[in-house]
Protein backbone atom coordinates (compact mmCIF):
# COMPACT_ATOMS: atom_id res chain seq x y z
CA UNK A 1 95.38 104.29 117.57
CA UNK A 2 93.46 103.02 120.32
CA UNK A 3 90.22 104.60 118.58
CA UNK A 4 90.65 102.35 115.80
CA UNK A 5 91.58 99.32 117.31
CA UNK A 6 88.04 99.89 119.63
CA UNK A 7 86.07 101.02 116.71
CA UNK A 8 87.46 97.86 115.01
CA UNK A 9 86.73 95.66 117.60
CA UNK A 10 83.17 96.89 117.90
CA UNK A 11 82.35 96.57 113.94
CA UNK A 12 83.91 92.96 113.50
CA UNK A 13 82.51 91.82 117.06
CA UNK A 14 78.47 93.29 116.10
CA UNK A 15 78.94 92.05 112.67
CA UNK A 16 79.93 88.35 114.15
CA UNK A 17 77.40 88.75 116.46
CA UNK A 18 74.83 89.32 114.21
CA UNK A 19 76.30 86.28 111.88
CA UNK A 20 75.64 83.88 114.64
CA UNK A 21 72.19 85.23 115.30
CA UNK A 22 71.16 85.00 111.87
CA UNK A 23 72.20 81.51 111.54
CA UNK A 24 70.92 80.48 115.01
CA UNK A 25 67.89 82.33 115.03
CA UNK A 26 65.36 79.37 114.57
CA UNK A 27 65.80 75.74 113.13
CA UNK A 28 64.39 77.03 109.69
CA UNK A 29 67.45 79.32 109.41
CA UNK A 30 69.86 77.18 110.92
CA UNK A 31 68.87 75.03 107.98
CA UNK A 32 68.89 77.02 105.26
CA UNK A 33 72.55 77.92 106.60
CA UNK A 34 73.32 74.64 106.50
CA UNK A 35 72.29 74.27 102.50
CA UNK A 36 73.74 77.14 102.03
CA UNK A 37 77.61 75.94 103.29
CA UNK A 38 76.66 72.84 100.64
CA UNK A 39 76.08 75.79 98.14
CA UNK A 40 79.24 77.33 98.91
CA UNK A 41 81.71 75.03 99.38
CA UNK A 42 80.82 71.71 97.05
CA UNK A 43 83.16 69.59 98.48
CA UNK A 44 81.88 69.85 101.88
CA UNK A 45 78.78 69.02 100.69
CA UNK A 46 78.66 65.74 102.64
CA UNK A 47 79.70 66.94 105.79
CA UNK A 48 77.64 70.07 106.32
CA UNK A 49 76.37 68.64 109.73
CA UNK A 50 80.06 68.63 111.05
CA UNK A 51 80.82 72.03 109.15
CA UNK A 52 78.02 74.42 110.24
CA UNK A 53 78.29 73.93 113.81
CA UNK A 54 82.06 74.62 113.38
CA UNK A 55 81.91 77.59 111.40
CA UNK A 56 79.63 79.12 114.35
CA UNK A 57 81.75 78.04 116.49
CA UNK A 58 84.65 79.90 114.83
CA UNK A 59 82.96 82.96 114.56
CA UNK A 60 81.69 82.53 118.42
CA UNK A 61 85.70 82.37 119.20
CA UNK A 62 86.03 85.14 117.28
CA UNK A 63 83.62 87.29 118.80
CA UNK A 64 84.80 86.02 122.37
CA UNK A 65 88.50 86.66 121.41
CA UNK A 66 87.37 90.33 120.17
CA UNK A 67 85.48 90.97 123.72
CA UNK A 68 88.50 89.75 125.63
CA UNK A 69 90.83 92.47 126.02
CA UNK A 70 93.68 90.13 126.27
CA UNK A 71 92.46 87.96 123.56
CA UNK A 72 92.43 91.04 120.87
CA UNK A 73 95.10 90.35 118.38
CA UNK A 74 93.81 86.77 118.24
CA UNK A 75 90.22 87.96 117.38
CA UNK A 76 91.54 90.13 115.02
CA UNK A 77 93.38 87.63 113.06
CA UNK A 78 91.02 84.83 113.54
CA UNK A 79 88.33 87.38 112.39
CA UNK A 80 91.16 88.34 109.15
CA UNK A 81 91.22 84.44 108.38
CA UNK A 82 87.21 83.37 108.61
CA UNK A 83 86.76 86.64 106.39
CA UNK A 84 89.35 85.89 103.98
CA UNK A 85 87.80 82.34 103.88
CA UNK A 86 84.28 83.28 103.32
CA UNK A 87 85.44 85.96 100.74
CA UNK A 88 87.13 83.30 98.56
CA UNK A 89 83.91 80.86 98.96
CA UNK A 90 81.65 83.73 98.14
CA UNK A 91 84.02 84.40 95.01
CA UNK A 92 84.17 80.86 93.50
CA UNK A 93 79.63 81.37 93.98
CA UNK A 94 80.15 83.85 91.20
CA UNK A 95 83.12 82.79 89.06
CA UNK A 96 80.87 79.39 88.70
CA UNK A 97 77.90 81.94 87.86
CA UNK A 98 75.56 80.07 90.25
CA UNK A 99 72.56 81.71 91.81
CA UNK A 100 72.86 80.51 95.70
CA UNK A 101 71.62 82.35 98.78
CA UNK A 102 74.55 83.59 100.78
CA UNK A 103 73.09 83.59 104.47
CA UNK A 104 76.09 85.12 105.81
CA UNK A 105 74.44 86.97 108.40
CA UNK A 106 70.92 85.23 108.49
CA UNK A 107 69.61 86.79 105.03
CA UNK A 108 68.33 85.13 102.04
CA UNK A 109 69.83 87.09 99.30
CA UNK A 110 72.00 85.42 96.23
CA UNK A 111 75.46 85.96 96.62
CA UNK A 112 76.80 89.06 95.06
CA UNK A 113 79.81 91.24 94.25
CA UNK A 114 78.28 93.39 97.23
CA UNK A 115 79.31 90.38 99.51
CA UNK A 116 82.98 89.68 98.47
CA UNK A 117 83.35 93.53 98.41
CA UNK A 118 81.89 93.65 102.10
CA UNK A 119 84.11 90.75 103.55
CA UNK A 120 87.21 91.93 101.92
CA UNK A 121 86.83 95.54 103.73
CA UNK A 122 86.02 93.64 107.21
CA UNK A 123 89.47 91.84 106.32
CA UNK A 124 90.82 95.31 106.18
CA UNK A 125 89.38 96.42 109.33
CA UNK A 126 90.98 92.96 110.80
CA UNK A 127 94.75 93.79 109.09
CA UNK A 128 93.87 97.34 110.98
CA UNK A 129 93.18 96.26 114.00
CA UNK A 130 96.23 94.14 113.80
CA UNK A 131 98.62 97.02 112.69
CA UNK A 132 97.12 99.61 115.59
CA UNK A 133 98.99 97.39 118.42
CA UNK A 134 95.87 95.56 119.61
CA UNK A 135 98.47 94.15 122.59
CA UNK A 136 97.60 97.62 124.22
CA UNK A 137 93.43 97.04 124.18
CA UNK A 138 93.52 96.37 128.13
CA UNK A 139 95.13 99.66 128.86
CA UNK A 140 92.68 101.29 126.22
CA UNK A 141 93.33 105.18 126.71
CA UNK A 142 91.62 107.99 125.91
CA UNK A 143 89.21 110.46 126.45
CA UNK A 144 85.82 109.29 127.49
CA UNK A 145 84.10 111.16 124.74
CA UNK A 146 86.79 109.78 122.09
CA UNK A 147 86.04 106.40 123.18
CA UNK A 148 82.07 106.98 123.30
CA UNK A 149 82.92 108.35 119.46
CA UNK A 150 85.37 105.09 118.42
CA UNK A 151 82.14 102.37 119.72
CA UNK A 152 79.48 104.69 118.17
CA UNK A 153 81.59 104.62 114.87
CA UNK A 154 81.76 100.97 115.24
CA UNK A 155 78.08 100.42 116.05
CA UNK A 156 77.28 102.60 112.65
CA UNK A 157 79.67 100.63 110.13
CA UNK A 158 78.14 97.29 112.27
CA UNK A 159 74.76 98.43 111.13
CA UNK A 160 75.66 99.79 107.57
CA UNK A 161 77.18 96.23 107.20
CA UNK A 162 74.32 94.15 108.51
CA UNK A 163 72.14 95.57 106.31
CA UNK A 164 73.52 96.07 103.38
CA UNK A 165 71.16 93.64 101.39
CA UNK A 166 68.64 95.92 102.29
CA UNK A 167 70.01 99.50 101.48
CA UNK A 168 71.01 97.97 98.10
CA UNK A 169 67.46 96.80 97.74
CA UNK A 170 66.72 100.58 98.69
CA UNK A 171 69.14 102.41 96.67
CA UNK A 172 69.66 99.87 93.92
CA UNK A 173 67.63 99.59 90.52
CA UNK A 174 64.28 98.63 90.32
CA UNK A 175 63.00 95.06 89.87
CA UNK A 176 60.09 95.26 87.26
CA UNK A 177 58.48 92.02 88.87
CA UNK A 178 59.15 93.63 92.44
CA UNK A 179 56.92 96.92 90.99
CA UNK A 180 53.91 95.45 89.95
CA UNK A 181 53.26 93.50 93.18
């Protein structure tokens, strides 16, 4: 189980990771993140200022807690609570019908079913992580070629994650206005 639990910890700790960076990246993006948590959460409209820097902040501690080998089963629930959060936000986006840009991870693409759909599985990955005894990730054993295996697995589903805006853009139906220009 230790495969998983390092596989795990890989995915969820690249995909916060690359959440922070997107959000961070400049001030232009660190804005529209900001709008964005107004978007997604009306009642916190007023009090964005105080909320973004917090929900970095979470997902820093999550990441941290995910690195730490004796903070693991912390970062995997944290991680199992910010997702479950941002699922529901990303839900109420599309039961309200509303065309806002989700930002999650530093894009600019309206939320979709794609998103709540992606969250939800990192969720699962979190419960995982939490079932596979993440109390024994400093004593991680193994076989160095089954561990190399477990991060590279992580480091694909991190990727496949991070960009799934643009594979669906790839793979997904074509935009008549996107054709002609």
């Amino acid at each position: 189980m230790n495969y998983v639990i390092v596989s795990g910890r890989v995915l969820l700790g690249l995909v916060f990771l690359c959440s922070i960076a997107g959000k961070v990246r400049s001030t232009d993006a660190y804005r529209a993140f900001r709008l964005a948590v107004a978007q997604l959460a009306p009642p916190l409209r007023r009090r964005t200022k105080a909320v973004a820097p917090l929900v970095i902040a979470a997902e820093a501690a999550v990441l941290v807690a995910l690195v730490v080998p004796a903070s693991v089963t912390v970062g995997f629930a944290a991680a199992a609570f910010l997702l479950v959060g941002f699922a529901l936000a990303l839900t109420r986006v599309l039961l309200r019908k509303e065309n806002v840009a989700c930002h999650c991870l530093g894009g600019s693409e309206p939320v979709a079913t794609r998103h709540v759909v992606r969250n939800v599985l990192l969720v699962g990955v979190a419960l995982a992580g939490l079932v596979g005894r993440p109390d024994t990730a400093e004593t991680a054993t193994g076989s160095w070629a089954g561990l190399l295996l477990a991060v590279g697995v992580g480091v694909l589903l991190a990727l496949f994650t991070v960009t799934l805006d643009d594979l669906a853009h790839l793979f997904g139906p074509v935009d008549p206005e996107e054709a002609r220009a």
